[in-house]
Protein backbone atom coordinates (compact mmCIF):
# COMPACT_ATOMS: atom_id res chain seq x y z
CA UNK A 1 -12.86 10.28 -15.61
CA UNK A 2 -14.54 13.26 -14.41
CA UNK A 3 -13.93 11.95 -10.64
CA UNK A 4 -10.54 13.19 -12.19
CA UNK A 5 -11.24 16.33 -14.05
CA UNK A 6 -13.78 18.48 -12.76
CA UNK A 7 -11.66 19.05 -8.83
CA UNK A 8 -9.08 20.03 -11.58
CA UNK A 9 -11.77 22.35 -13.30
CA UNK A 10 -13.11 23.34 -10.03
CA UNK A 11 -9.46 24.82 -9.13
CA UNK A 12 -8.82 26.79 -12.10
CA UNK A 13 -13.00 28.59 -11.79
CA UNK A 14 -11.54 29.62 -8.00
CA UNK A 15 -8.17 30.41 -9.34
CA UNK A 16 -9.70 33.30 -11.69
CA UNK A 17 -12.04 34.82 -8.69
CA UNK A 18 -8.65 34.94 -7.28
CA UNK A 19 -7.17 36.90 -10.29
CA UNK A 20 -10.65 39.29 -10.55
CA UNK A 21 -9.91 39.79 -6.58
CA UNK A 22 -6.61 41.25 -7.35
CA UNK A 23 -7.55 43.64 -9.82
CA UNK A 24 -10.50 45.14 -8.22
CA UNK A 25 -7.93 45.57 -5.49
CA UNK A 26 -5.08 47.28 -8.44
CA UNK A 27 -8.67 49.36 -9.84
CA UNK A 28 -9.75 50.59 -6.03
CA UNK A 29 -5.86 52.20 -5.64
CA UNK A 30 -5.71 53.69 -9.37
CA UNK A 31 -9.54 55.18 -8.58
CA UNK A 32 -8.37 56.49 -5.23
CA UNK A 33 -5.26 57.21 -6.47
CA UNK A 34 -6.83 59.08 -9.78
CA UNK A 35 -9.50 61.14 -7.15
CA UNK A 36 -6.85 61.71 -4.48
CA UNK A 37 -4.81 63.45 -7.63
CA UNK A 38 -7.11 65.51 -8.82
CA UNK A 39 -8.62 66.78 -6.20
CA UNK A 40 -5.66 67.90 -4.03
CA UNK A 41 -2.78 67.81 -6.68
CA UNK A 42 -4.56 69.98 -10.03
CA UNK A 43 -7.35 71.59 -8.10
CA UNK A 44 -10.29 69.68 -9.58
CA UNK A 45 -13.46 70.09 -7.65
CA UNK A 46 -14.94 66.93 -7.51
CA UNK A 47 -18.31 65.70 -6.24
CA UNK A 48 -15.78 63.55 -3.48
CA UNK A 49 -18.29 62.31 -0.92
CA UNK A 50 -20.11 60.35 -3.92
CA UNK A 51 -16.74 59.36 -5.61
CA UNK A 52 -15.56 57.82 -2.41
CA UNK A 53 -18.95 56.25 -1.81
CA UNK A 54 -18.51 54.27 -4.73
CA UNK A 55 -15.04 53.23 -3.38
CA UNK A 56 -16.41 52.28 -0.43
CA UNK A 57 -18.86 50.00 -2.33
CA UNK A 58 -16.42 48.55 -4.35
CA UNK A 59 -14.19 47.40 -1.50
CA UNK A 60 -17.03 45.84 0.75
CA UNK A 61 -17.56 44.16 -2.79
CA UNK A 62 -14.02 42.80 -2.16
CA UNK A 63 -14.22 41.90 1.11
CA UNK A 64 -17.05 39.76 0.58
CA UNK A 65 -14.64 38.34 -2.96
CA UNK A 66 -12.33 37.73 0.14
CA UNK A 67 -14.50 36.15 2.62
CA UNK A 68 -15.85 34.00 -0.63
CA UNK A 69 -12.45 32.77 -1.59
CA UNK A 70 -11.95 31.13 1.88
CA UNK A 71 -14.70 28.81 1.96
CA UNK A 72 -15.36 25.59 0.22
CA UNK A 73 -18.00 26.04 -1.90
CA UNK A 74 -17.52 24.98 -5.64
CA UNK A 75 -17.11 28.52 -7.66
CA UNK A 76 -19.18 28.87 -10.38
CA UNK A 77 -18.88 30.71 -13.95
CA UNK A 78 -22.19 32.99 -13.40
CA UNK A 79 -20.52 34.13 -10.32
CA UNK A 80 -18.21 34.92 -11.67
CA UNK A 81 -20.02 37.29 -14.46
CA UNK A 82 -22.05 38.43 -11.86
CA UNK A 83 -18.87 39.80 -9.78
CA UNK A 84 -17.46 41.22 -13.01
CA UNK A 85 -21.10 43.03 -13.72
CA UNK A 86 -20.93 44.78 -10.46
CA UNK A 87 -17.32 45.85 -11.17
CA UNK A 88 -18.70 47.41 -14.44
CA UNK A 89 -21.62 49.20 -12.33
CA UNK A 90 -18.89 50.40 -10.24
CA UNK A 91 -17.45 51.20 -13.44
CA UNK A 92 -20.05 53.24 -14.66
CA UNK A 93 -21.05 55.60 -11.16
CA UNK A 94 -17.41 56.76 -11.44
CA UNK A 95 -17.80 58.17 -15.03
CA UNK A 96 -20.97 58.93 -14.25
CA UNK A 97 -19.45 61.59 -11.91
CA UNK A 98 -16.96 62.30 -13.31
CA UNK A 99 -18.14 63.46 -17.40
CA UNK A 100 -18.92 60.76 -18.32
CA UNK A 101 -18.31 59.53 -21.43
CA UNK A 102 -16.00 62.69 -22.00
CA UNK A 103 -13.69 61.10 -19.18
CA UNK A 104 -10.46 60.06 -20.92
CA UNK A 105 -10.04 57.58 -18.93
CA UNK A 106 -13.69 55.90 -20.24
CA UNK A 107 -11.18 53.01 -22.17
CA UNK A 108 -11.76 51.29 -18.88
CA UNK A 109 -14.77 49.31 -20.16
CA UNK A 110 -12.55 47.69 -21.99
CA UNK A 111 -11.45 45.55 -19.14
CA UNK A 112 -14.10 43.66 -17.78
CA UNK A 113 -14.78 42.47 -21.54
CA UNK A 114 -11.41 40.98 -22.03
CA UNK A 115 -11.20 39.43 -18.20
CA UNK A 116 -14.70 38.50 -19.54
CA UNK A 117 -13.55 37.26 -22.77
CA UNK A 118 -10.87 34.98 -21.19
CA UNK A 119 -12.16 33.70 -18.11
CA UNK A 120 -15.84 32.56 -19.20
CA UNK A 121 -17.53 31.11 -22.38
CA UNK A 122 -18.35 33.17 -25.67
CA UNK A 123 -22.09 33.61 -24.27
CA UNK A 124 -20.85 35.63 -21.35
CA UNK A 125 -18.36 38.12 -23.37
CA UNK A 126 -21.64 38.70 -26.09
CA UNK A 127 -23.42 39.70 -22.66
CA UNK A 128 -20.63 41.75 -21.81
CA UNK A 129 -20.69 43.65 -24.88
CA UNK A 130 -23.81 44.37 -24.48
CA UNK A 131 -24.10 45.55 -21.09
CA UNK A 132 -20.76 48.08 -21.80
CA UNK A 133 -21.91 49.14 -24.95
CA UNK A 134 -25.34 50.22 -23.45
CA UNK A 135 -23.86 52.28 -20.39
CA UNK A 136 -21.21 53.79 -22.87
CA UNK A 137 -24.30 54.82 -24.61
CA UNK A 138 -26.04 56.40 -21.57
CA UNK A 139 -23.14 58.11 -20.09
CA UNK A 140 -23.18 59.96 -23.16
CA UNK A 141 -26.11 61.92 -22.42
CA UNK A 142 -26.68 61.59 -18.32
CA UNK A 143 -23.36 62.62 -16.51
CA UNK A 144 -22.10 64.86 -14.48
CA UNK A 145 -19.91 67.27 -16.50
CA UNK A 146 -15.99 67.73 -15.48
CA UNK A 147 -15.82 71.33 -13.95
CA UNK A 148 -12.18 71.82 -16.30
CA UNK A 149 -14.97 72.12 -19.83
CA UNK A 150 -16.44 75.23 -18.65
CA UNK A 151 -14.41 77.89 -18.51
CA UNK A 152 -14.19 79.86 -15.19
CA UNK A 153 -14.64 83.18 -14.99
CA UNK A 154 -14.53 84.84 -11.62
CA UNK A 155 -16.37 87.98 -12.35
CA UNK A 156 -17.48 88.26 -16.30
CA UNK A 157 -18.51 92.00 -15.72
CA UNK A 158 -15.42 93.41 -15.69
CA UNK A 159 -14.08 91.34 -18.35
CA UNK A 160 -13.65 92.70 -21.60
CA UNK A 161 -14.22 90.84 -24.62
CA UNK A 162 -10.83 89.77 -25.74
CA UNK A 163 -9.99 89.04 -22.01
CA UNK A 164 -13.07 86.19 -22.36
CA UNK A 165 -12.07 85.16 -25.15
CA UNK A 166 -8.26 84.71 -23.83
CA UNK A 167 -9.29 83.00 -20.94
CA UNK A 168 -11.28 80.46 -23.27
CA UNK A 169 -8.50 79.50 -24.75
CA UNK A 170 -6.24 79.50 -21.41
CA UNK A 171 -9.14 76.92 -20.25
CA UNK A 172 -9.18 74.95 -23.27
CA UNK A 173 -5.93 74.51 -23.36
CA UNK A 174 -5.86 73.22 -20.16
CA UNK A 175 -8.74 70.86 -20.72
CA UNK A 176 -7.08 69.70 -23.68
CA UNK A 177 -3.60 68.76 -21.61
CA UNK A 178 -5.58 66.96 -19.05
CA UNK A 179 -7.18 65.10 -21.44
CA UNK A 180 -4.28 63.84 -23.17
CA UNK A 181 -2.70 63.35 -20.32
CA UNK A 182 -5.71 60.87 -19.20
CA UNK A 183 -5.41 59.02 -22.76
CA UNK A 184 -1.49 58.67 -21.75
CA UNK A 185 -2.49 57.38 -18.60
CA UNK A 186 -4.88 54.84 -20.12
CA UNK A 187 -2.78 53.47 -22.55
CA UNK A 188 -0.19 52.99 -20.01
CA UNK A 189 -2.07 51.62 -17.72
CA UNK A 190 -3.91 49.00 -19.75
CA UNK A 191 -0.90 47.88 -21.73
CA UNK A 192 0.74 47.11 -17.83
CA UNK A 193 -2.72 44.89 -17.34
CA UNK A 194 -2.49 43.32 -20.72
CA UNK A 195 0.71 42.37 -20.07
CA UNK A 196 0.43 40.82 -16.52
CA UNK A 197 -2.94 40.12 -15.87
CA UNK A 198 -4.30 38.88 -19.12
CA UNK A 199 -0.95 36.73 -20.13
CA UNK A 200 -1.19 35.06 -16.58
CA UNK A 201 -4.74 34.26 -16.94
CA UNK A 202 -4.15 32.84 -20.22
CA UNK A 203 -1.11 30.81 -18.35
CA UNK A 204 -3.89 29.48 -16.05
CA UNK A 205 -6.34 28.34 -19.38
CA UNK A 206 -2.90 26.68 -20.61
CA UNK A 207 -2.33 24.86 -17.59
CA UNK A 208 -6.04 23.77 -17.47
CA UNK A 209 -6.07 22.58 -20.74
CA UNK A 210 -2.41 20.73 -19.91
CA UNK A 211 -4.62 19.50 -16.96
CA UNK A 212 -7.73 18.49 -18.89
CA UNK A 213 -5.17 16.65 -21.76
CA UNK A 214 -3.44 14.38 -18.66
CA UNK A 215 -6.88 13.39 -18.04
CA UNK A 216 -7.89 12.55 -20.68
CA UNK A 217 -4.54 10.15 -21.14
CA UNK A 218 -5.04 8.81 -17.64
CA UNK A 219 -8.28 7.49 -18.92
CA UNK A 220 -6.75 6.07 -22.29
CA UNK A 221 -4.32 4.62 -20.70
CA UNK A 222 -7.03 3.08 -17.66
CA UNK A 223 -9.04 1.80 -20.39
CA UNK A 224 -5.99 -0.01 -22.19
CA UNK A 225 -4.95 -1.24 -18.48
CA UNK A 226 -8.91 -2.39 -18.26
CA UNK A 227 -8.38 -4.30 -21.77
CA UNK A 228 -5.30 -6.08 -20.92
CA UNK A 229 -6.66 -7.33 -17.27
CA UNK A 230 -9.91 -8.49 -19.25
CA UNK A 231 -7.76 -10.35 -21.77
CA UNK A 232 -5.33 -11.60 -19.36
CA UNK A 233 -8.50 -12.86 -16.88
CA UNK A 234 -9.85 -14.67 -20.02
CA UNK A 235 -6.50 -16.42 -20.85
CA UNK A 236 -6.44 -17.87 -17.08
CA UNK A 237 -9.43 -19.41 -17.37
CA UNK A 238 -8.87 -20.73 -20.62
CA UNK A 239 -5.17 -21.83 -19.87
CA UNK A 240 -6.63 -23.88 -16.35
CA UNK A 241 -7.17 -26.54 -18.22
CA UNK A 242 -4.47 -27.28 -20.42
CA UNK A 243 -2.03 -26.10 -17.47
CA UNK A 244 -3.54 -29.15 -15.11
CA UNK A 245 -3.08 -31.35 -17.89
CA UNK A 246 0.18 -30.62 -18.58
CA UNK A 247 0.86 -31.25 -14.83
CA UNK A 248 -0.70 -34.57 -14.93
CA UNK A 249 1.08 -35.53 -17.79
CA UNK A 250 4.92 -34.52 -17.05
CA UNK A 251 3.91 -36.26 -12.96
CA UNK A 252 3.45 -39.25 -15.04
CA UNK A 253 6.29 -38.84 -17.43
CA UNK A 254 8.60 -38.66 -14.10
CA UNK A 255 7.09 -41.86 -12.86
CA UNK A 256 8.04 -43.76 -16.04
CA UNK A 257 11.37 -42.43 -16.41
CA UNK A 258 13.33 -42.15 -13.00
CA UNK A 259 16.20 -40.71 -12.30
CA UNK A 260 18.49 -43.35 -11.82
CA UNK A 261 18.13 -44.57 -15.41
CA UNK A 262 17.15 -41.56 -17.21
CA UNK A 263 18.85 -38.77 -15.11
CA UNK A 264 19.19 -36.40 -17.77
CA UNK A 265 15.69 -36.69 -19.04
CA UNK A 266 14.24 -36.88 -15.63
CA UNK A 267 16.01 -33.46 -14.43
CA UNK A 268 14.40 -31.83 -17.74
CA UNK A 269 11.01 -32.82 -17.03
CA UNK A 270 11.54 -31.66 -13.27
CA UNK A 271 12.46 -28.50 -14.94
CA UNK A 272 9.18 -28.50 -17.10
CA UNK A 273 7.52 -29.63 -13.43
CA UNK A 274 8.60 -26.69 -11.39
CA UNK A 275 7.20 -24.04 -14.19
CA UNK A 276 3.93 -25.51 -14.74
CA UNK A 277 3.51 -25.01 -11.26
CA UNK A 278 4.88 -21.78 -11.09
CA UNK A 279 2.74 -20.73 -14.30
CA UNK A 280 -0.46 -22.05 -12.18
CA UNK A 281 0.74 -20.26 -8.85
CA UNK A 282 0.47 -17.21 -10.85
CA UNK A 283 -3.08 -18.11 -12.79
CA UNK A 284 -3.87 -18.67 -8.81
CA UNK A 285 -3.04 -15.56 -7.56
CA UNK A 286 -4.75 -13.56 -11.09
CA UNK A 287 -7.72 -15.07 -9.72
CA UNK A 288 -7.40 -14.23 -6.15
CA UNK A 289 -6.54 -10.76 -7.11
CA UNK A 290 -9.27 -9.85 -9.46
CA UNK A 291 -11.75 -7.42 -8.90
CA UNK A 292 -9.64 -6.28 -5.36
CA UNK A 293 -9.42 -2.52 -4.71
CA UNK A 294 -6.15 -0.88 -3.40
CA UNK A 295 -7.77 -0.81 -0.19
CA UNK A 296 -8.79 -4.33 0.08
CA UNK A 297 -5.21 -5.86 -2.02
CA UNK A 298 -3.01 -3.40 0.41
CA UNK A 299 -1.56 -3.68 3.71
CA UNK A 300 0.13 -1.40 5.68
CA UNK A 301 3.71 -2.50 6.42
CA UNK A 302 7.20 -1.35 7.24
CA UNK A 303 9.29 -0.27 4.28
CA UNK A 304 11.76 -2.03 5.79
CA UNK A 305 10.20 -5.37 6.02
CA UNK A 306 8.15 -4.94 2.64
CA UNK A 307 11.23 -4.77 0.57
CA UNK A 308 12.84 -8.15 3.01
CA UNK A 309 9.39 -9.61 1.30
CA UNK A 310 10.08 -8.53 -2.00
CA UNK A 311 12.95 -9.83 -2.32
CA UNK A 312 12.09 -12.87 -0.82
CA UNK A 313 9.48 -13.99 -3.34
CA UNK A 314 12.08 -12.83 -6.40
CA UNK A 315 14.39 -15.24 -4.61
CA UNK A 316 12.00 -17.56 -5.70
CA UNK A 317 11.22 -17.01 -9.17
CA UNK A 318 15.51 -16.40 -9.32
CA UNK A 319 17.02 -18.20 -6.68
CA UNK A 320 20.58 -18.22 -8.79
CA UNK A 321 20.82 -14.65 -9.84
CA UNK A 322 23.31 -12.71 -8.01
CA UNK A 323 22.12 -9.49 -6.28
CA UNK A 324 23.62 -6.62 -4.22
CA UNK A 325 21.36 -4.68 -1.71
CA UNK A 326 22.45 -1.25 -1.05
CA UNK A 327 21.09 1.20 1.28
CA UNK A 328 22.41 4.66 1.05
CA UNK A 329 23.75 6.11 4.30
CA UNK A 330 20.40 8.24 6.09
CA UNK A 331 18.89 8.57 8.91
CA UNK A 332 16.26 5.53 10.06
CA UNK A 333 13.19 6.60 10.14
CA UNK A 334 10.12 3.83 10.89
CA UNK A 335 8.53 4.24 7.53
CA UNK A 336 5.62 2.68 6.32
CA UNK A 337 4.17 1.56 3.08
CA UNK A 338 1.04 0.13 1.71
CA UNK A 339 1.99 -3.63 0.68
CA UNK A 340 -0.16 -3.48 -2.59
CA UNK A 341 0.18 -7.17 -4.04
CA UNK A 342 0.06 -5.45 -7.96
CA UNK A 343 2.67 -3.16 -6.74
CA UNK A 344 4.72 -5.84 -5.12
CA UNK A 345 4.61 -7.69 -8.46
CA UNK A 346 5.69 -4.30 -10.52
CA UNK A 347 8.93 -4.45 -8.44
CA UNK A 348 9.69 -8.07 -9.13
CA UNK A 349 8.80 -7.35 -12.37
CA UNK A 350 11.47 -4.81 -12.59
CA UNK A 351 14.14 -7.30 -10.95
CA UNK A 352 13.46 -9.96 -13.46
CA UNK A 353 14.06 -7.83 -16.35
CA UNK A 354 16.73 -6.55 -14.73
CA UNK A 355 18.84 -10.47 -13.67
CA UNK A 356 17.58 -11.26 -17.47
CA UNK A 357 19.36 -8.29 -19.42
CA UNK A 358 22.45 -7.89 -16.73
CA UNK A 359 26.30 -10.08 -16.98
CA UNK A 360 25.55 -13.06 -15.31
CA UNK A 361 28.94 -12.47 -13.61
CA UNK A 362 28.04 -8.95 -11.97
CA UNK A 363 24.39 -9.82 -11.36
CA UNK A 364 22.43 -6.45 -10.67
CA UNK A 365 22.11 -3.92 -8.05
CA UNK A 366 18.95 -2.36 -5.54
CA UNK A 367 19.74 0.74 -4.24
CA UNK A 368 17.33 1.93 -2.02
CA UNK A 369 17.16 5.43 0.06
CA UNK A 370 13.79 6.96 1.80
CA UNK A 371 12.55 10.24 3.87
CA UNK A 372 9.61 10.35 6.22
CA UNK A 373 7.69 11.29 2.51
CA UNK A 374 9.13 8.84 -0.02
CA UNK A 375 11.02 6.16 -0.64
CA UNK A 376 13.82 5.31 -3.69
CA UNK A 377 14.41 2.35 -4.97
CA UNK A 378 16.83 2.16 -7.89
CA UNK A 379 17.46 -0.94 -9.87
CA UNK A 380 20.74 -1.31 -12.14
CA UNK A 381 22.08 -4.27 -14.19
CA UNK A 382 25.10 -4.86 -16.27
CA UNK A 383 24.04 -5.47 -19.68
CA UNK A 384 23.84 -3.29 -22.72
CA UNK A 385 21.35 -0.85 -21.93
CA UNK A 386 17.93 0.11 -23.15
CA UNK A 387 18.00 1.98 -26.61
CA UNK A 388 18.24 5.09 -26.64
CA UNK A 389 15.23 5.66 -28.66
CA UNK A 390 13.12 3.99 -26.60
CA UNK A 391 14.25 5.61 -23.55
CA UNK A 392 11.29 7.93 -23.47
CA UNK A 393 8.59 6.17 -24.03
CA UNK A 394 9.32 3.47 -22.26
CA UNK A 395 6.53 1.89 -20.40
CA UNK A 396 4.42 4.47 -21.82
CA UNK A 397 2.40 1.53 -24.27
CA UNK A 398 3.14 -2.04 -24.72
CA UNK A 399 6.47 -2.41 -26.65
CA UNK A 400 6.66 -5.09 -29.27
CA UNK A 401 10.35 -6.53 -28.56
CA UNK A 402 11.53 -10.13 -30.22
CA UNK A 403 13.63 -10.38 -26.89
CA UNK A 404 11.67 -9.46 -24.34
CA UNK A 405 8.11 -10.52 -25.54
CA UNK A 406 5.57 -7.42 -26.01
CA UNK A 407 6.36 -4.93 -23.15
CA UNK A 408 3.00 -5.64 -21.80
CA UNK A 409 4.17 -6.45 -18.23
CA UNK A 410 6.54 -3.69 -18.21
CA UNK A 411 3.48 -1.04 -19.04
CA UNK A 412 1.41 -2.57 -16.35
CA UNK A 413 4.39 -2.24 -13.85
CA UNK A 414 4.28 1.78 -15.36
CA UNK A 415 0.64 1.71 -15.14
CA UNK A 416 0.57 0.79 -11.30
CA UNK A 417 3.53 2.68 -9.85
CA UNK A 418 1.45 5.72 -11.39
CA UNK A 419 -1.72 4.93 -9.58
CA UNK A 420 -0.58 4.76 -6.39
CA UNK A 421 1.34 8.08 -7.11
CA UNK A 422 4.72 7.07 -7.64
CA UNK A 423 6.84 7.46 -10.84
CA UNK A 424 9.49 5.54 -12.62
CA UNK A 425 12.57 6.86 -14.99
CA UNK A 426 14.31 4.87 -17.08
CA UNK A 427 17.78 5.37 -18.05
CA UNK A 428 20.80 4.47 -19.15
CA UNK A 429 24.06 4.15 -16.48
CA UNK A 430 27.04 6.67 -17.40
CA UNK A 431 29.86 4.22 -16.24
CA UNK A 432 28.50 0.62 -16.69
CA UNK A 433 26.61 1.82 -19.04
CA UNK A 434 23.74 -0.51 -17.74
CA UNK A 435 19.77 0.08 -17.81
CA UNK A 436 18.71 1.68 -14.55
CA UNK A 437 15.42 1.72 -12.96
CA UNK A 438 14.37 4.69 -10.64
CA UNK A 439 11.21 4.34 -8.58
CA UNK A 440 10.02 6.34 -6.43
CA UNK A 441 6.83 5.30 -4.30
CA UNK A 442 5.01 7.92 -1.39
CA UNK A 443 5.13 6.49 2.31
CA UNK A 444 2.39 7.20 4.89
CA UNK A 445 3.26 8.54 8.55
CA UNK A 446 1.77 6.74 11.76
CA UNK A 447 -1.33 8.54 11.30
CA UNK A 448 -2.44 8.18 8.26
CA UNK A 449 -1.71 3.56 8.78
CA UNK A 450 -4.07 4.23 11.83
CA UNK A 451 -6.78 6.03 8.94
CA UNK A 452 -6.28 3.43 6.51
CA UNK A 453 -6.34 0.53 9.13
């Protein structure tokens, strides 16, 4: 299971550096963009040379985010946090020059502890809030104050009293506007981030959790696949026996009754012959086929001349069942297939529920269409139709049916087309109203068969 889960993890650990990579790059054009303003549009002075310093800093921080991003390496959570504390350093020299915690725009602590909060475990957010909480704190008392809170006065000898005092309140004024225009800014601002940034990283924790569920019923279902080939392994070995005696018995039962006194008898017991031997061909090739990886159980073929051989060994098991092959018109392309013998019996499988549930009269259809990616092969038959209740969870878990036994072969067929990364769909037909069988299996191109061979 984890050979399963943690590449899955793995991608959604890169896929938030990716996020925290955009928004330094959406906090480097708002600080530039904030400096850049108030310097040159309201006539702040500014210590600029150390404000774009820490800029600077904050994009090579970026650039190495970048570098980072194209590489290999596994991603990991604590660098993650460390990436996010260096933000908040960054953070911290540009209200440091800047007054401060008297800097309306000082809300901006706030997010590194929710990107914190979301993208890493409750141990790093408590960290979080500690390390913002404690340069809050310090920025309280060691800043640089904003020149707009003292009031300027170009030459306080000549100013009367009331003139100072006017020109307090002028200056206060001002500093009051700026400030609420800051807090405007900041609500603004973060409720934009809030509502992109932190609803698309929780998007990503849904789809990993979506991921980690799937998982987790691959693995249910691998370990109820597991089950049924342990059970069916033990009821070949224990149905040897009986089977070869059964054989014995009905050879010798069509030795004491030929046909040309007991023809009707004699055909029956041929009958009863030809499936004991086709029930031990099958124990046969169970115990040819156990333990076999895909690898090892797979060939690569033609699609082409795998589906001739499909159909070949269902002539077989059906040799009277009618059958219409029908290729859709496209463009030939020498596709190729790996010839798995589980998947080959899926697909006969699928025909001989199919010849069993269709009219007799109309037999059933293959329909079969394929790109240089994938190939389709739909089966139809002319019978009633699966339920409509069952219709979506077909295959999904063995079925208990009085018909058609317990649905265990058709889960296994589910179970394998799955593996090899394929899919089925079940459904009903609108105008015959038949069941229909969809699969769709991948194909390999020239050089991948030369890999794999």
């Amino acid at each position: 299971m984890q050979a399963q889960v943690l590449p899955k993890s793995q991608i959604s650990i890169r896929e938030n550096l990716q996020w925290l990579f955009i928004l330094r790059n959406l906090m480097i054009i708002s600080e530039a963009g904030i400096v850049f303003l108030a310097v040159f549009g309201l006539g702040i002075k500014l210590p600029q040379q150390e404000l774009w310093l820490v800029i600077l800093s904050i994009m090579s921080v970026n650039c190495y985010t970048w570098m980072r991003l194209k590489t290999a390496e596994d991603v990991t959570e604590i660098e993650i946090f460390s990436q996010l504390v260096v933000d908040v350093f960054g953070i911290t020299s540009m209200l440091y020059l800047t007054g401060g915690a008297s800097n309306p725009i000082i809300w901006v602590y706030l997010l590194p502890l929710i990107v914190t909060g979301i993208m890493l475990p409750q141990a790093y957010a408590w960290n979080m809030v500690i390390l913002t909480s404690s340069l809050y704190t310090i920025l309280i008392a060691y800043n640089i104050p904003l020149p707009s809170i003292e009031p300027h006065l170009p030459n306080p000898d000549i100013m009367t009293p009331a003139m100072q005092h006017k020109l307090h309140i002028i200056s206060d004024k001002n500093y009051f506007n700026l400030h609420i225009f800051g807090m405007w800014f900041g609500f603004v601002f973060s409720a934009g981030l809030v509502a992109y940034f932190v609803v698309e990283l929780s998007k990503t924790l849904r789809d990993r959790e979506r991921t980690l569920a799937e998982a987790r019923e691959d693995a249910l279902r691998n370990d109820r696949v597991v089950s049924l080939a342990t059970l069916a392994a033990s009821a070949a070995h224990d149905m040897g026996t009986p089977l070869g005696t059964m054989a014995i018995v009905s050879h010798e039962v069509l030795q004491d009754f030929p046909a040309h006194r007991y023809p009707d008898l004699h055909e029956k017991i041929t009958i009863l012959e030809q499936q004991i031997a086709r029930c031990k061909a099958a124990l046969s090739v169970m115990s040819a086929s156990s333990g076999e990886m895909r690898a090892e159980s797979g060939e690569v073929m033609g699609l082409v001349e795998y589906i001739d051989e499909v159909l070949s060994q269902w002539r077989t098991q059906k040799p009277s069942a009618k059958l219409s092959l029908v290729v859709k018109p496209c463009v030939y392309l020498p596709s190729q297939i790996i010839a798995e013998r589980t998947l080959t019996h899926s697909i006969i499988n699928i025909l001989n529920n199919a010849a069993e549930a269709t009219d007799p009269d109309k037999g059933i259809e293959l329909h079969t269409q394929w790109d240089n990616k994938q190939a389709v092969i739909e089966v139809r038959d002319f019978g009633h139709g699966l339920p409509p209740e069952l219709l979506s969870y077909t295959g999904a878990a063995p079925m208990v049916s009085k018909k058609q036994g317990l649905g265990v072969g058709l889960f296994l067929t589910c179970t394998t087309i799955q593996r090899i990364g394929g899919t089925i769909e079940f459904y009903n037909h609108e105008k015959t109203g038949g069941g229909c069988v969809e699969i769709t299996l991948p194909l390999i191109n020239n050089e991948e068969s030369d890999d794999r061979i």
